[in-house]
Protein backbone atom coordinates (compact mmCIF):
# COMPACT_ATOMS: atom_id res chain seq x y z
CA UNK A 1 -32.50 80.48 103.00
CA UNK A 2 -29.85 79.69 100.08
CA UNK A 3 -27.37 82.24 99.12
CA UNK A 4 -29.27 82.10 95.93
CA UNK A 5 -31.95 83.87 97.53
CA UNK A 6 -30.54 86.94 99.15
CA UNK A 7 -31.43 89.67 97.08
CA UNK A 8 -28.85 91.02 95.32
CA UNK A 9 -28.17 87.55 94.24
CA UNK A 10 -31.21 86.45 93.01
CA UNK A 11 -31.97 90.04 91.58
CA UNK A 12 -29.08 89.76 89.30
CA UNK A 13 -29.99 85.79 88.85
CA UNK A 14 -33.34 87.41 87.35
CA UNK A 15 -31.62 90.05 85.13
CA UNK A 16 -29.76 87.41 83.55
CA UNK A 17 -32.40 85.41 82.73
CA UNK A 18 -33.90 88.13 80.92
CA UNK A 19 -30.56 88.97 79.46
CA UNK A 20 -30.68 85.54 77.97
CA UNK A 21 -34.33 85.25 76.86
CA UNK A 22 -33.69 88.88 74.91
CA UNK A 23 -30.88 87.51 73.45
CA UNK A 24 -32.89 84.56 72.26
CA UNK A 25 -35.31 86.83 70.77
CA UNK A 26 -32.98 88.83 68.85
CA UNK A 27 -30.89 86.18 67.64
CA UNK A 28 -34.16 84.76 66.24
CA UNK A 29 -35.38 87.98 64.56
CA UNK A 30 -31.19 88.64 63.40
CA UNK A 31 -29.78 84.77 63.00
CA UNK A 32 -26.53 85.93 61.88
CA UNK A 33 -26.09 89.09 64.08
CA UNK A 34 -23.23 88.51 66.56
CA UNK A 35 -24.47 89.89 70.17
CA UNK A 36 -22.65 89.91 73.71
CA UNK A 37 -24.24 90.53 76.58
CA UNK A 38 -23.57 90.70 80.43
CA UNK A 39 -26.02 91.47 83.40
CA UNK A 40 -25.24 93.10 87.16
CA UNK A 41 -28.27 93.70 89.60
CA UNK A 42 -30.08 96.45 87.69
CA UNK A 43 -29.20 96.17 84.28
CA UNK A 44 -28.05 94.10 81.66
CA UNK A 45 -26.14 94.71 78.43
CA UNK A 46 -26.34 94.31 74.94
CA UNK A 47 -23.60 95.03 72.48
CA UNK A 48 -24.34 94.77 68.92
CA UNK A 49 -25.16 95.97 65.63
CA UNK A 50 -28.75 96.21 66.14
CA UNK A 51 -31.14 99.15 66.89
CA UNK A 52 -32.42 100.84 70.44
CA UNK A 53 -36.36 100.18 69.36
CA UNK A 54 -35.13 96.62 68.60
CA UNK A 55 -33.52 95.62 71.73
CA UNK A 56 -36.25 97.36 73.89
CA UNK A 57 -39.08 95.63 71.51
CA UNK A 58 -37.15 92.18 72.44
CA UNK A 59 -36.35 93.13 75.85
CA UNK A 60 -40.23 93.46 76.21
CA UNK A 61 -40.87 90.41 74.61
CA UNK A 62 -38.52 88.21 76.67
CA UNK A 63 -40.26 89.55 79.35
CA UNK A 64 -43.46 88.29 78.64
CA UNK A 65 -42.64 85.02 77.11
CA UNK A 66 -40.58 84.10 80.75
CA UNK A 67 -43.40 85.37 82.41
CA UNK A 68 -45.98 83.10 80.18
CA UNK A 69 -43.35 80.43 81.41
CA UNK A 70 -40.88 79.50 78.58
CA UNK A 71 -38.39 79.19 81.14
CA UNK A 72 -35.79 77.68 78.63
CA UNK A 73 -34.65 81.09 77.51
CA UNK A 74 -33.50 81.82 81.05
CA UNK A 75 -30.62 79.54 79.63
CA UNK A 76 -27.98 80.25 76.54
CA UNK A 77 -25.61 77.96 74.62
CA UNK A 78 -23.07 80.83 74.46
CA UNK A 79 -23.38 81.83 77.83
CA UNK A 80 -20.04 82.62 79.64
CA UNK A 81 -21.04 80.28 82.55
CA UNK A 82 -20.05 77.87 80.20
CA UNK A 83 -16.73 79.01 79.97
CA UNK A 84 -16.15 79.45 83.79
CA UNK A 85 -17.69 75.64 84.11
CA UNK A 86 -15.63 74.71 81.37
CA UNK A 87 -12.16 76.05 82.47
CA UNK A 88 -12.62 75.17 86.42
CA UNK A 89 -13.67 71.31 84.93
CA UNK A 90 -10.18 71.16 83.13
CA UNK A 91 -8.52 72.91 85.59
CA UNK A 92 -9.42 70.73 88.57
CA UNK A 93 -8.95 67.34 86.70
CA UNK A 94 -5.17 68.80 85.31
CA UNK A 95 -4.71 69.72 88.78
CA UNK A 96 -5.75 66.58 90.10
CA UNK A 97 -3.64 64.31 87.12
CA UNK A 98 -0.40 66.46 88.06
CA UNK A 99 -0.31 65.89 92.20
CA UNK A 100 2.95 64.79 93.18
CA UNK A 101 3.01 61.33 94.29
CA UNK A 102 2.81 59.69 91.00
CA UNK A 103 5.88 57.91 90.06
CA UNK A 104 5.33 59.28 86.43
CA UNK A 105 7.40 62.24 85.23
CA UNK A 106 5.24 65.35 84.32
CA UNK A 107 5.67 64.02 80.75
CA UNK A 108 4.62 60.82 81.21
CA UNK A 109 1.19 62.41 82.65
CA UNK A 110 0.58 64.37 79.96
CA UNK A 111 -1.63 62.12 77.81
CA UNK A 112 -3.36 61.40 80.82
CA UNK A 113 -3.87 65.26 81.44
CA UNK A 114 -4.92 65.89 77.83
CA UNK A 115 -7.36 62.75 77.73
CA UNK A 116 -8.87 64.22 81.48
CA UNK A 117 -8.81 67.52 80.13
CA UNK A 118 -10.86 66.19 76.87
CA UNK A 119 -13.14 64.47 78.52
CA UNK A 120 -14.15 67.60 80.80
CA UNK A 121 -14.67 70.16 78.04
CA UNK A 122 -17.14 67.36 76.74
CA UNK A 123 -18.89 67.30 80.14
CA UNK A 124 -18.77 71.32 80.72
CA UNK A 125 -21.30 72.27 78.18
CA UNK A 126 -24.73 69.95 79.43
CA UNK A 127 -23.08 71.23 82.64
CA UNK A 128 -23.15 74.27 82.65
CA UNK A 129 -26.41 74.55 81.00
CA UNK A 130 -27.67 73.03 84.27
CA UNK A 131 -25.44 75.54 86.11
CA UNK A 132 -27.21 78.28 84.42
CA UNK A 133 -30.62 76.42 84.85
CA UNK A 134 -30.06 76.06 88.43
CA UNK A 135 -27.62 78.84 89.80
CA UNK A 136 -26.44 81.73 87.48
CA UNK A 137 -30.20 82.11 86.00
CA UNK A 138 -33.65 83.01 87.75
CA UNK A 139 -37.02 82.90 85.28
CA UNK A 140 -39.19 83.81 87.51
CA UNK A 141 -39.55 87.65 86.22
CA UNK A 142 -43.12 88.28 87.86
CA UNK A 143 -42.10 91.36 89.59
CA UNK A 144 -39.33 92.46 86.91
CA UNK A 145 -40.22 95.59 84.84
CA UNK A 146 -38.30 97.07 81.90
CA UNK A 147 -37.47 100.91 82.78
CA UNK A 148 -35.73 102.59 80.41
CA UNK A 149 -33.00 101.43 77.53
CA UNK A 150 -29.92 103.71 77.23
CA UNK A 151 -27.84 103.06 73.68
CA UNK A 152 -24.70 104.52 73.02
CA UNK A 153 -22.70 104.06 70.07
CA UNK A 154 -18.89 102.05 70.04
CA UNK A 155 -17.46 102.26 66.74
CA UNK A 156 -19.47 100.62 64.12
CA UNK A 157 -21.76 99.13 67.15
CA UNK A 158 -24.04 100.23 70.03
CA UNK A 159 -23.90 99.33 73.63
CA UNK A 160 -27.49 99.04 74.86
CA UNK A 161 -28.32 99.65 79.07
CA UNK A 162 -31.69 97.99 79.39
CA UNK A 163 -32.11 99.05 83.11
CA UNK A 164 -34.96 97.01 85.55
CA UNK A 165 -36.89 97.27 88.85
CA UNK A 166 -38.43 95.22 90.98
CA UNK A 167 -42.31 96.46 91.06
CA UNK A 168 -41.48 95.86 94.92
CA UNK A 169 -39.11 97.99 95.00
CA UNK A 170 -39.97 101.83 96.37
C-alpha cells in the first residue's frame, strides 16, 4: 500500500481533483473571472465573484464529467503544486550551485545559480502537472458525492464550502 492510498490521503487527493475539474468548468462558463481554490479531506473551496447556484451547478458537473472519465480536469495550470514544484526545483539546484567546495566566490557562482535556477522554473511547470497527475490529484470520484455548498460573502466576493462524502462512508 502507497501512502497515496491511506485514506485521508487519497480522500483529499479526490477532493482536489474535483476542486480542479469545477474550476475548469467555471472558468469555461466565466473566462475572465479570477477564482482560487484550495481542498482538505471533506471540502474544497472556492473564492470568487461568482454565484452559490453556479458553483454547486459546476461542482455537479465536474463530478460527472470525471466520473464519465475526462480525467484531465483532475489537473490545473494554476494549481499551487506548481508553485511548491517550482520553488523546491530552484531551491535544490541554488542549493546545490552554492555548496562550499567550489573554488569560486559566491559571486562568481551567481550566473551559474541564475542560469540553474532558469532552467528549473522552465522544467517545474510540465512537472508539476505530472505531480498533480500522479500525486496531489485523484480522478477517480466513483464514490464522491456533493453534500451541501455553504457561501459566505468577503467583501465584494464569496467564499464557497462545497462539502463531500464518500457514499462508503456511514
Amino acid at each position: 500500500m502507497s501512502i497515496l492510498d491511506l485514506p485521508l490521503i487519497a480522500r483529499t487527493r479526490r477532493t482536489h481533483a474535483l476542486e480542479h475539474a469545477t474550476i475548469h468548468v467555471l472558468n469555461r462558463r466565466f473566462p475572465t473571472l479570477p477564482l482560487a481554490g484550495w481542498s482538505t479531506h471533506r471540502a474544497f473551496y472556492i473564492s470568487g465573484a461568482v454565484s452559490a447556484s453556479d458553483v454547486q451547478s459546476a461542482a455537479h458537473e465536474a463530478l460527472l464529467r470525471l466520473r464519465q472519465g475526462e480525467t484531465h480536469l483532475a489537473v490545473h495550470p494554476l494549481c499551487g503544486t506548481n508553485l511548491v514544484t517550482a520553488g523546491t526545483l530552484v531551491g535544490l539546484v541554488s542549493f546545490l550551485a552554492m555548496l562550499p567546495g567550489d573554488p569560486r566566490s559566491r559571486r562568481q557562482r551567481l550566473p551559474t545559480v541564475l542560469l540553474l535556477s532558469t532552467l528549473a522554473m522552465a522544467i517545474a511547470q510540465p512537472l508539476g502537472l505530472l505531480v498533480q497527475e500522479h500525486v496531489t490529484t485523484e480522478p477517480n470520484v466513483a464514490q464522491t458525492v456533493v453534500t451541501r455548498v455553504d457561501s459566505h460573502p468577503m467583501g465584494h466576493m464569496w467564499v464557497h464550502c462545497i462539502q463531500l462524502r464518500q457514499e462508503d462512508e456511514v
